[in-house]
Protein backbone atom coordinates (compact mmCIF):
# COMPACT_ATOMS: atom_id res chain seq x y z
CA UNK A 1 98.42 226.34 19.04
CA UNK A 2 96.34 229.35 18.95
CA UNK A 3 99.83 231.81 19.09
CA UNK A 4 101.13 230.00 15.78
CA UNK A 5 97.58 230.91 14.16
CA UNK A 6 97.32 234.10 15.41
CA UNK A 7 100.96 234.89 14.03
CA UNK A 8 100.41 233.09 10.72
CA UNK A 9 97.02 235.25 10.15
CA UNK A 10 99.42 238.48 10.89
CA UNK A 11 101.72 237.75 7.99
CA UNK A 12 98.34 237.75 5.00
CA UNK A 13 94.82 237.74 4.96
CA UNK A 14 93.52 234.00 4.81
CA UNK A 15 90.33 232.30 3.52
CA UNK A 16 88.34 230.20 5.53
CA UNK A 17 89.57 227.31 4.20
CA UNK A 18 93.06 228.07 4.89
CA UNK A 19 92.68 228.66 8.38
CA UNK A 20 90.99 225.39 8.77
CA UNK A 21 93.87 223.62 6.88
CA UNK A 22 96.51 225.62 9.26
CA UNK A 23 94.48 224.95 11.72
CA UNK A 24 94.37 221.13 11.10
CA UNK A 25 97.94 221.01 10.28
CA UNK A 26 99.29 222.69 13.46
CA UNK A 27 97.04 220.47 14.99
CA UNK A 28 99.00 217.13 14.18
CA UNK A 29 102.45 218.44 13.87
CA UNK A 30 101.62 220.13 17.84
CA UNK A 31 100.42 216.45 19.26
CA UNK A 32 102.37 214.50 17.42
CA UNK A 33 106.07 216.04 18.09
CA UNK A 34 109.20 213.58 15.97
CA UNK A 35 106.66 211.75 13.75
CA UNK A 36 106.42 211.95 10.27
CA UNK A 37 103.36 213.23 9.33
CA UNK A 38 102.09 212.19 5.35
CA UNK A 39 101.05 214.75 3.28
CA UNK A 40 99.41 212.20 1.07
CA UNK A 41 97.67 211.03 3.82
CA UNK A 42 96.29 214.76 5.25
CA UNK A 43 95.14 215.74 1.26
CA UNK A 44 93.34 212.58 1.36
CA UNK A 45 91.71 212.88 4.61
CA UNK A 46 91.43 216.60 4.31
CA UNK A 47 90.65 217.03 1.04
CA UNK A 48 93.04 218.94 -0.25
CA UNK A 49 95.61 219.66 -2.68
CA UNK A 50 99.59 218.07 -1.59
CA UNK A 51 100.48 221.83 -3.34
CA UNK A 52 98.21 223.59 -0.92
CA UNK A 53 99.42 221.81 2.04
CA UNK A 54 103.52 222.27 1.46
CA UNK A 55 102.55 226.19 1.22
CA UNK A 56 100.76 225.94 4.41
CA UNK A 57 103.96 223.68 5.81
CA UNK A 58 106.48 226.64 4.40
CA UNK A 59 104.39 229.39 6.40
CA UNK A 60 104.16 227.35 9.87
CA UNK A 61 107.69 226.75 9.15
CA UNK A 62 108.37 229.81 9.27
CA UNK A 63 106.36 231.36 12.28
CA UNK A 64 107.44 228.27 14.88
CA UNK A 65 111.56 229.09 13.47
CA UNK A 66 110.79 232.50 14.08
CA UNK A 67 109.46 232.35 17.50
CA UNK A 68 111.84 229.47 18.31
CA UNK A 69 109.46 227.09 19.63
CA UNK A 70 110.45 224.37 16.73
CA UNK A 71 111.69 223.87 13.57
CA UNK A 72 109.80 221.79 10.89
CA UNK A 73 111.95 219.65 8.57
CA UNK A 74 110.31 218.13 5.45
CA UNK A 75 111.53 214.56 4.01
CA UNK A 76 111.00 214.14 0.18
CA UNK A 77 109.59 210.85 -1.46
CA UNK A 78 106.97 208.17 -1.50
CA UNK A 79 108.10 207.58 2.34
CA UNK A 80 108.64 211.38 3.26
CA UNK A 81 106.28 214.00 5.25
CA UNK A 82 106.68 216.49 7.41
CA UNK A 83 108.37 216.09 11.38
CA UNK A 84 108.09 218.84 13.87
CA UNK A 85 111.04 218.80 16.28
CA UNK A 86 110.11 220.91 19.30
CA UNK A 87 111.81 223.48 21.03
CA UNK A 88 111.00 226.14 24.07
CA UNK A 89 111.72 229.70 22.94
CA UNK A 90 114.37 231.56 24.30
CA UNK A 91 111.87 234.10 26.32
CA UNK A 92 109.70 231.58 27.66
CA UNK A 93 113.33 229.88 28.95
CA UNK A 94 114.40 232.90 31.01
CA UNK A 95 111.07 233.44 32.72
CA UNK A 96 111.10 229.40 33.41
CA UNK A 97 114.51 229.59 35.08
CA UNK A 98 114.01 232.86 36.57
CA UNK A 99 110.93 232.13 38.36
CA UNK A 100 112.01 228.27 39.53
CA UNK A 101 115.52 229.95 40.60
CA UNK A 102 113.34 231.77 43.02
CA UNK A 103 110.75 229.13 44.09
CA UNK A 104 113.48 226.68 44.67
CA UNK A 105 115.98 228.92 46.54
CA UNK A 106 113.00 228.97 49.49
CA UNK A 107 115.10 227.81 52.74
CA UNK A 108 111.52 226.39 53.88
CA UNK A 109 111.92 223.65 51.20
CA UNK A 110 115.35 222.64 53.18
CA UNK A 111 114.42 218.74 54.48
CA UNK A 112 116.29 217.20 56.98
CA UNK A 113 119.45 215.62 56.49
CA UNK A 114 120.15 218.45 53.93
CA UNK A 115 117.51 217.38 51.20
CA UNK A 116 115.67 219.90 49.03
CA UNK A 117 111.95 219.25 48.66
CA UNK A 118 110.94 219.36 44.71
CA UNK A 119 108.07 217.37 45.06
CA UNK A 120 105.71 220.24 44.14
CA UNK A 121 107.46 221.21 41.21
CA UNK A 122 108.22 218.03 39.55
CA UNK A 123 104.73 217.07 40.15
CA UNK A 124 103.31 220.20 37.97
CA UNK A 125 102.16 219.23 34.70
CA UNK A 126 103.27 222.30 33.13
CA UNK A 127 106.52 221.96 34.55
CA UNK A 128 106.99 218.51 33.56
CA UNK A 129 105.96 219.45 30.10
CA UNK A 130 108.25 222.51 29.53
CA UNK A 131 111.28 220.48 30.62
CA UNK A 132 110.46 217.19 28.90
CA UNK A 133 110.24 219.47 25.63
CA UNK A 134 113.42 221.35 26.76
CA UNK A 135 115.40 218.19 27.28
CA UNK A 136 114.26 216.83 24.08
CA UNK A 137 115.01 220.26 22.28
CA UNK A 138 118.62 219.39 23.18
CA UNK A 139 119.29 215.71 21.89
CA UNK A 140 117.17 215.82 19.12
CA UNK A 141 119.90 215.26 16.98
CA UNK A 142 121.26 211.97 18.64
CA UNK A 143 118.77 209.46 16.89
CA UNK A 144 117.79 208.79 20.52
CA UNK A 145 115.91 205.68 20.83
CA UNK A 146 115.07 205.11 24.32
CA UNK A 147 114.94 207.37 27.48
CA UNK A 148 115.76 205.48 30.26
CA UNK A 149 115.65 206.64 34.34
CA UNK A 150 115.48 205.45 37.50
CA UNK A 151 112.33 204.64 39.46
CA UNK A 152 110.63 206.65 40.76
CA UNK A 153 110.95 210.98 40.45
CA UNK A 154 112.84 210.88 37.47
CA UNK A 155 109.54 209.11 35.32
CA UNK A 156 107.54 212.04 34.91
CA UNK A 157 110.85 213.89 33.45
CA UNK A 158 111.60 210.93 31.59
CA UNK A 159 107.73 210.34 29.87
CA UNK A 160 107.63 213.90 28.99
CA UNK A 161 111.13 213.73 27.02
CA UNK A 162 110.15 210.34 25.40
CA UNK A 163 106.94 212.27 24.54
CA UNK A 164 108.60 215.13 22.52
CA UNK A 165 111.32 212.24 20.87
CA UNK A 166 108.64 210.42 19.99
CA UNK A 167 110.51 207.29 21.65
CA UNK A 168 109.55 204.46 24.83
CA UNK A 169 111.02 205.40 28.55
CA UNK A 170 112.36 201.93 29.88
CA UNK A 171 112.72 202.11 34.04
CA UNK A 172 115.34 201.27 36.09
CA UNK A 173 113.79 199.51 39.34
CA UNK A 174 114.90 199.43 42.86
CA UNK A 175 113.87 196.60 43.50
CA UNK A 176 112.62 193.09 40.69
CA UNK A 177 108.93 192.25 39.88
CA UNK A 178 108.04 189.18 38.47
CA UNK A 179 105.72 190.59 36.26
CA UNK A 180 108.79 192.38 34.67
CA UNK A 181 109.94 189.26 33.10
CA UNK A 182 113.76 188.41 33.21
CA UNK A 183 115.81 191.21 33.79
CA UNK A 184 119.74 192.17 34.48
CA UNK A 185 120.62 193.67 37.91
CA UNK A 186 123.31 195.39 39.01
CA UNK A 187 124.91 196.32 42.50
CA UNK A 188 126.62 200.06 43.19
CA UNK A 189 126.95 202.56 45.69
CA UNK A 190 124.70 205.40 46.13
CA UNK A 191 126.18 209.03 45.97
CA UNK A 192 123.63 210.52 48.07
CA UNK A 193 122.97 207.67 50.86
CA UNK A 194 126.48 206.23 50.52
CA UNK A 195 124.82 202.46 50.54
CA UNK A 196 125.04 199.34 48.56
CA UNK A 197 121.94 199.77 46.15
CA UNK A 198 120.18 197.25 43.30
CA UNK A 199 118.80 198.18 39.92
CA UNK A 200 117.64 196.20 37.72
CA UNK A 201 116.40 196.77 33.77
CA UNK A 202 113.24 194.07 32.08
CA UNK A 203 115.18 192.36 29.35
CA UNK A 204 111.68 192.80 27.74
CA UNK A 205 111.96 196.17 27.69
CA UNK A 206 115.27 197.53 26.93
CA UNK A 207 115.99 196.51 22.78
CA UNK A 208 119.52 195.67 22.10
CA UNK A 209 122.23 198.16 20.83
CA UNK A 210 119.78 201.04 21.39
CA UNK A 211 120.20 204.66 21.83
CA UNK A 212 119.66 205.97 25.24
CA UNK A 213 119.18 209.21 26.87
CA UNK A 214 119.38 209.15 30.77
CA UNK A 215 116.88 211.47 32.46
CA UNK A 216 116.98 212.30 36.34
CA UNK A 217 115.46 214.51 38.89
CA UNK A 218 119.07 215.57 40.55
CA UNK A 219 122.52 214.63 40.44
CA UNK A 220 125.22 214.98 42.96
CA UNK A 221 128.00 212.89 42.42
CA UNK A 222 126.41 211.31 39.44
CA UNK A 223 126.98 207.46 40.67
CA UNK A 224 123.48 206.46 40.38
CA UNK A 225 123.41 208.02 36.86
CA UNK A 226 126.96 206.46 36.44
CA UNK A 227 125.33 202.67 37.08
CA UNK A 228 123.04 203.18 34.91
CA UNK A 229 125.20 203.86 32.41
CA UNK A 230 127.35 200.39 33.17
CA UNK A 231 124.32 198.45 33.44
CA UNK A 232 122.42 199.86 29.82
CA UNK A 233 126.12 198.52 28.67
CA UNK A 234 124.75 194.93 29.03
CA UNK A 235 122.33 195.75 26.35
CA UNK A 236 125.07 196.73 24.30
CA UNK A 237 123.10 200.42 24.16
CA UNK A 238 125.02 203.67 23.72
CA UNK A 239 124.23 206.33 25.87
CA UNK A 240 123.96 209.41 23.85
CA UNK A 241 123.66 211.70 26.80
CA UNK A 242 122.60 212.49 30.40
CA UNK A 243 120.31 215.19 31.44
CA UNK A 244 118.89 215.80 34.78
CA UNK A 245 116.04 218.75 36.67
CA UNK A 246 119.07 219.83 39.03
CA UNK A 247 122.45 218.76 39.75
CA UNK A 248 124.78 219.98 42.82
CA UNK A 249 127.82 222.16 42.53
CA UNK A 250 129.65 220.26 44.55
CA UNK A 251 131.57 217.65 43.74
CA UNK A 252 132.88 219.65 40.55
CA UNK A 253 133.67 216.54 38.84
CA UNK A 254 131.05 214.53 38.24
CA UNK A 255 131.34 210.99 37.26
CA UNK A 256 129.37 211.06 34.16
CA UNK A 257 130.56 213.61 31.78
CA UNK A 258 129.29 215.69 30.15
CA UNK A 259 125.54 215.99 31.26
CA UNK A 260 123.04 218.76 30.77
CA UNK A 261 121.10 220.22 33.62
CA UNK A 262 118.74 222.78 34.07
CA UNK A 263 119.49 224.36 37.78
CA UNK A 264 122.62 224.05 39.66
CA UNK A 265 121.94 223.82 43.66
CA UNK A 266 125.19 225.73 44.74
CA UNK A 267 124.91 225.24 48.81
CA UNK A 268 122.24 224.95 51.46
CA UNK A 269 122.95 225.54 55.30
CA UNK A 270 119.90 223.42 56.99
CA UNK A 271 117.13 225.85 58.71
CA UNK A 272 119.08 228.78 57.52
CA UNK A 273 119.24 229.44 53.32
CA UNK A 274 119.70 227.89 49.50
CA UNK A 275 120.92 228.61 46.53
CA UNK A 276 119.47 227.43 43.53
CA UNK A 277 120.63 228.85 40.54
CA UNK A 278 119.92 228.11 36.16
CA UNK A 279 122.36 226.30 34.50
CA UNK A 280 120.88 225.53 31.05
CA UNK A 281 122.25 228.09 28.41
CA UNK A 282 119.67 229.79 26.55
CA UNK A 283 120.32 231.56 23.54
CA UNK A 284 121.29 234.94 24.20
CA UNK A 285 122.15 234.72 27.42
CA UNK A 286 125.20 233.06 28.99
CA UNK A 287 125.76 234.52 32.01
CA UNK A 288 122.90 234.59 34.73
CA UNK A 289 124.36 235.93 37.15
């Protein structure tokens, strides 16, 4: 938050009580991302004019669309307010990719059986924040209503999304608890372990005819994200898109299409070298290389 003030003060000279209001206002746009935020109810609480506030709306406006981190969109009416939709700017993308590209292409990280160890990274909060704001940044025009993943490295991802969509993360389990209430399960075949595996969603938790993103740690052939898929079709849910931390080069064909991913891990050789590489466009840049 203290970037957007210190740009906003660059474009005029501000009273005291302006900065407080821009202060206040970037405030509950910045912790509460997708939610429509009252103006009637911050001039009441605040104090201050609706007129004062829209002004100080049009200038953060224009610093976050400027830097890229957001946009702002405003909704007229009794019922309207103010929604900031989040973004990561284009700069702080590169240097994200650039310096995981590195970290991850470490042959030490190379686990037997031809795993890649990501533990460390998925388990950063800063990480975890920047790509749950990323991912979100990319189907925040889908009217998602639920981010569903699998149990258990793709929560984290999956929370941090919901977060910035403003929407509840419903798990896919391994394996039924009772305390989950009824559920429906479903049989398939993992990609990765090539063995008959269970999943199962709460009936509790997953609302009919909903709109789900799918959010993963990695993807190789995409079956796992593929059963998903099948079994959200029992709720009659639509899934408006897949997006994942990492997803393999190999197989080319995936079976979910299209997806988004952040890295591509193009080959490893066990106790020798990897290759991770971005994926994600960012704006301006296409081609990494």
């Amino acid at each position: 938050m203290q970037w957007v003030l210190a740009a906003v003060e660059g474009k005029e000279v501000m009273g005291t009580r302006r900065a407080e209001r821009l202060i206040r206002v970037t405030q509950a746009l910045f912790e509460h991302p997708s939610q429509v935020c009252s103006l009637s109810d911050w001039a009441q609480a605040w104090q201050a004019a609706k007129s004062s506030l829209s002004e100080d709306v049009t200038l953060l406006r224009q610093v976050v669309e400027e830097d890229g981190s957001g946009r702002i969109e405003t909704y007229p009416g009794a019922a309207g307010g103010v929604v900031f939709r989040a973004q990561v700017p284009p700069a702080r993308q590169r240097a994200f990719v650039s310096e995981m590209s590195d970290k991850l292409s470490d042959a030490s990280r190379i686990l037997a059986g031809g795993f890649l160890y990501m533990s460390d990274v998925l388990g950063d909060a800063d990480v975890l924040d920047l790509v749950g704001r990323w991912f979100a940044s990319v189907y925040q025009d889908k009217h998602v209503s639920v981010v569903v993943t699998v149990e258990t490295k793709g929560i984290p991802l999956a929370v941090s999304a919901a977060r910035y969509l403003h929407v509840p993360v419903v798990i896919a389990r391994r394996e039924h608890r009772l305390t989950d209430g009824p559920a429906v399960s479903l049989h398939y075949v993992s990609g990765s372990e090539r063995r008959i595996q269970t999943m199962s969603i709460s009936r509790r938790a997953m609302p009919e005819q909903a709109r789900a993103l799918i959010v993963d740690d990695f993807m190789r052939a995409g079956a796992t994200v593929k059963a998903v898929s099948t079994l959200l079709g029992e709720f009659r849910a639509e899934v408006v898109g897949t997006a994942v931390f990492m997803a393999t080069r190999e197989p080319v064909k995936k079976l979910v299409e299209p997806y988004f991913s952040l890295f591509t891990l193009e080959d490893l050789q066990e106790g020798e070298w990897v290759k991770v590489r971005p994926s994600a466009p960012i704006l301006g840049q296409t081609d990494f290389g």
